[in-house]
Protein backbone atom coordinates (compact mmCIF):
# COMPACT_ATOMS: atom_id res chain seq x y z
CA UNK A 1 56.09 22.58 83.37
CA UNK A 2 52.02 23.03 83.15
CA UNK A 3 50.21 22.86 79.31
CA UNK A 4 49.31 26.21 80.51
CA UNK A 5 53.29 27.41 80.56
CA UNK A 6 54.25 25.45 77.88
CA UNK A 7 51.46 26.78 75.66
CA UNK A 8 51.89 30.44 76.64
CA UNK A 9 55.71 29.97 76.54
CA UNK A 10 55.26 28.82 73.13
CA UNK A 11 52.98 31.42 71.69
CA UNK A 12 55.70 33.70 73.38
CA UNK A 13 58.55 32.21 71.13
CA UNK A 14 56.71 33.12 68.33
CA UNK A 15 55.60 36.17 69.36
CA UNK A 16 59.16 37.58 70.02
CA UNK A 17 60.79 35.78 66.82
CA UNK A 18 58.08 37.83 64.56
CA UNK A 19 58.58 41.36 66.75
CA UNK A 20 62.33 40.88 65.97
CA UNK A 21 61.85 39.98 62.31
CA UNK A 22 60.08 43.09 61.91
CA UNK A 23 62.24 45.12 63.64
CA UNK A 24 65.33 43.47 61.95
CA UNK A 25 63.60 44.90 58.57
CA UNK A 26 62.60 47.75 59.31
CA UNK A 27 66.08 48.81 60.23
CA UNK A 28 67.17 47.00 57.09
CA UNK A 29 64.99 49.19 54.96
CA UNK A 30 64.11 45.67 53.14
CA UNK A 31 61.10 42.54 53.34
CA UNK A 32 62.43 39.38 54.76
CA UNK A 33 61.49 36.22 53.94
CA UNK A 34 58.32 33.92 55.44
CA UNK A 35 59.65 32.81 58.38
CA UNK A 36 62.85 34.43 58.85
CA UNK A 37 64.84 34.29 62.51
CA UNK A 38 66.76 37.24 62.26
CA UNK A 39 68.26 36.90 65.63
CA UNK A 40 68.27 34.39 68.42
CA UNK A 41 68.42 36.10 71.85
CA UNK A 42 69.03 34.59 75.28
CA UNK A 43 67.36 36.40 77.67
CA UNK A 44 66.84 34.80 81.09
CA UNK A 45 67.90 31.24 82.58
CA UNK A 46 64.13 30.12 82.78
CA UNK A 47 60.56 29.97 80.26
CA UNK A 48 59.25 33.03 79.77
CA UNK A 49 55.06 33.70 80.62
CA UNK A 50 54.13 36.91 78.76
CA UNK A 51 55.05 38.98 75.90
CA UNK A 52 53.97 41.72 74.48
CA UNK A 53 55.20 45.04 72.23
CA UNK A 54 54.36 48.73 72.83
CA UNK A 55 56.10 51.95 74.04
CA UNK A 56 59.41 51.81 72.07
CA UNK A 57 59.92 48.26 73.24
CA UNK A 58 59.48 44.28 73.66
CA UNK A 59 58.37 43.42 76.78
CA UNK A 60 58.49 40.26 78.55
CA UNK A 61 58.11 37.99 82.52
CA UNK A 62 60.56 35.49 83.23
CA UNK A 63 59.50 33.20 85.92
CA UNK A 64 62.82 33.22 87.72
CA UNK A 65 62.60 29.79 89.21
CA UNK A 66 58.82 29.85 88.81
CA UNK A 67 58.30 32.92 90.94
CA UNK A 68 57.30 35.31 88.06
CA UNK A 69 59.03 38.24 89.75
CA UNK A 70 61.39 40.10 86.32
CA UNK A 71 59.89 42.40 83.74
CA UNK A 72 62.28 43.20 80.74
CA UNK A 73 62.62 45.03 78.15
CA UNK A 74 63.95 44.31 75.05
CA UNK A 75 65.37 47.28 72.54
CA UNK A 76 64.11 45.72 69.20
CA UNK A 77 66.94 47.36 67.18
CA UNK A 78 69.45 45.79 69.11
CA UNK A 79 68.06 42.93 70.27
CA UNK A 80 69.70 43.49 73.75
CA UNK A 81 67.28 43.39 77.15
CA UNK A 82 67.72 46.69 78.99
CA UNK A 83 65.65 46.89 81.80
CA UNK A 84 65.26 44.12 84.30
CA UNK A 85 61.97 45.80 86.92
CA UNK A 86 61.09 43.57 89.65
CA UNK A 87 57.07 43.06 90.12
CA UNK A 88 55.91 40.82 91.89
CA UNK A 89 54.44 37.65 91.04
CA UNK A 90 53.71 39.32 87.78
CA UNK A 91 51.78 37.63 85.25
CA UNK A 92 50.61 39.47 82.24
CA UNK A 93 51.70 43.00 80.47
CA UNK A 94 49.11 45.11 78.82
CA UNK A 95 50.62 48.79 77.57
CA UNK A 96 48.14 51.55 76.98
CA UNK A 97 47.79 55.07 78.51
CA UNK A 98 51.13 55.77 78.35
CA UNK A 99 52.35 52.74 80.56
CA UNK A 100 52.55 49.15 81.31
CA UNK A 101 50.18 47.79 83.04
CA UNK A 102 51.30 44.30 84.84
CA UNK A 103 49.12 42.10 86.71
CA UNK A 104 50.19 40.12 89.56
CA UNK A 105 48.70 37.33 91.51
CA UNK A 106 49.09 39.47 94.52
CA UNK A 107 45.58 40.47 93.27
CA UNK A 108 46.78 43.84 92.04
CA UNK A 109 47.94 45.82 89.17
CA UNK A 110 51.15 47.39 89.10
CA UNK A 111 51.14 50.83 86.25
CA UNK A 112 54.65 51.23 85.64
CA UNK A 113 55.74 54.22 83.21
CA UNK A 114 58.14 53.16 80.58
CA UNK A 115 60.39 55.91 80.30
CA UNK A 116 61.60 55.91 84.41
CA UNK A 117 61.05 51.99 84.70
CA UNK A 118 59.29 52.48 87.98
CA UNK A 119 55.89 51.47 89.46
CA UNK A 120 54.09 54.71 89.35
CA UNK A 121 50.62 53.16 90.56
CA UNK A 122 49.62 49.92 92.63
CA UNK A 123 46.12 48.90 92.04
CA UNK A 124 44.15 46.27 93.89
CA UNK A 125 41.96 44.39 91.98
CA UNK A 126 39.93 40.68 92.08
CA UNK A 127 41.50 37.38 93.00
CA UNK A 128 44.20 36.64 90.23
CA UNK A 129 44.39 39.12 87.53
CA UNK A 130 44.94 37.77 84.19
CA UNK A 131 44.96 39.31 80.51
CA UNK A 132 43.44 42.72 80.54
CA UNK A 133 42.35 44.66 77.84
CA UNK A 134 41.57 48.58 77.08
CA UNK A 135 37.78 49.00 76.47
CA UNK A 136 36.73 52.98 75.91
CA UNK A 137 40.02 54.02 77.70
CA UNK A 138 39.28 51.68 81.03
CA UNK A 139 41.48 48.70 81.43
CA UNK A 140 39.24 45.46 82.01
CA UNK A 141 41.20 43.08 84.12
CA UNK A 142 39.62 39.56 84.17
CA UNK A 143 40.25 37.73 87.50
CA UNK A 144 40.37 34.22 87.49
CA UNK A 145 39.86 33.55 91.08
CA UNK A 146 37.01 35.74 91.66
CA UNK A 147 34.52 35.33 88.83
CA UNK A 148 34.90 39.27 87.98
CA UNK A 149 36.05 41.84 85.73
CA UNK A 150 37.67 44.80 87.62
CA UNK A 151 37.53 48.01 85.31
CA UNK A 152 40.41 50.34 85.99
CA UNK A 153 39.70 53.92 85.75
CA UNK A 154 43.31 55.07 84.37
CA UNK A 155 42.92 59.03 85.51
CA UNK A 156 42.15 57.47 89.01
CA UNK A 157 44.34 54.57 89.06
CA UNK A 158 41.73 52.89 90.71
CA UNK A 159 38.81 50.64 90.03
CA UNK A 160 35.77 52.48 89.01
CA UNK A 161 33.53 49.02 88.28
CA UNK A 162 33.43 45.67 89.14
CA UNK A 163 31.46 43.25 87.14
CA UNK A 164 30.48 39.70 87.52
CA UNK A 165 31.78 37.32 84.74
CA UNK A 166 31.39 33.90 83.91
CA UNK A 167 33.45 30.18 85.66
CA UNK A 168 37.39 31.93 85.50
CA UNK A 169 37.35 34.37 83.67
CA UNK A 170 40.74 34.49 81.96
CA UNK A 171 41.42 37.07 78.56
CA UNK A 172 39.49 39.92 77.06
CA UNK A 173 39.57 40.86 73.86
CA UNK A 174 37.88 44.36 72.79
CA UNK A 175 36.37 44.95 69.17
CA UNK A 176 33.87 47.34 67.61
CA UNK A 177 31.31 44.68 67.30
CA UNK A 178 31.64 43.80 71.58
CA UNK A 179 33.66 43.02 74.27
CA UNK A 180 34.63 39.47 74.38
CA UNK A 181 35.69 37.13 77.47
CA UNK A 182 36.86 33.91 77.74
CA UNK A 183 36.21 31.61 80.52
CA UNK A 184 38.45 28.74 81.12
CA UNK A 185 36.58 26.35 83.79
CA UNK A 186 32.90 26.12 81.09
CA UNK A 187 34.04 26.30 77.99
CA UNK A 188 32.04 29.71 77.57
CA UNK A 189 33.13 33.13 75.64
CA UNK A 190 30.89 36.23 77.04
CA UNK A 191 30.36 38.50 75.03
CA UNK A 192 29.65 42.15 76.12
CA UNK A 193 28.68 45.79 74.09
CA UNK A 194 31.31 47.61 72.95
CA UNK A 195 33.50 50.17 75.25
């Protein structure tokens, strides 16, 4: 396994241990301790690469024998997956506009609405899409491979900008003060104005 799995596959852990906590007390009606597990799930036979919550659900890529190819979803009351959606090669989940939003190293992103579980939109961006972000209602897609930022016009579903970026561009992060990109080849964090 690469650092860069076993890091993300750790932050992961975490991530869906605290998502279930809160979901687990919610239901409950009650605060849990610091720290609680409140349920253990096992979910696929392999790591996991990306996590994240939105649109009624927890969302997650297995790498099914390292091919990244499974998208599920998790129903945080139950704590059962159930939707398995084949993408692939995908690689990162952002939700916004109403849908997921999965890149893939294919070089594209795949808009999939939550409600059908089917790719409603295929979107070709830059070499190797990584962790996007919504800026002013456009998702920013950083691709690693290309030095770029595509900027995905979601009432198009297509890309209405492309701008250069730093050495590998890898995650955006979007706050009122700027737009903020990391760069994982020089050590750099650009930093653009806000959406």
């Amino acid at each position: 396994m690469s650092r860069r799995t076993f890091f993300r596959t750790i932050a992961a852990s975490a991530s869906l241990a605290m998502v279930l906590a809160a979901a687990s007390a919610d239901r409950a009606g009650a605060s849990l301790p610091p720290n609680a597990v409140v349920a253990r799930l096992h979910v696929a036979p392999f790591d996991y690469y990306d996590l994240t919550g939105g649109l009624g659900a927890v969302w997650f890529i297995n790498n099914d024998g390292y091919n990244y190819t499974t998208l599920r979803r998790i129903d945080p009351h139950t704590n059962r997956v159930t939707a398995k959606i084949k993408i692939p090669k995908a690689d990162w989940i952002t939700p916004g506009a109403g849908a997921l939003w999965v890149s893939s190293e294919t070089n594209k992103v795949y808009r999939l609405d939550p409600g059908t579980r089917k790719v409603t939109a295929t979107i070709s961006v830059g070499a190797n899409p990584l962790a996007s972000a919504w800026v002013g209602g456009k998702l920013w897609v950083p691709n690693i491979d290309s030095n770029t930022i595509s900027v995905v016009d979601p009432s198009l579903n297509a890309v209405s900008e492309t701008k250069p970026a730093g050495n590998a561009p890898l995650g955006v992060l979007s706050t009122p003060d700027g737009v903020f990109v990391s760069m994982s080849n020089d050590g750099a964090v650009w930093r653009f104005p806000p959406g």
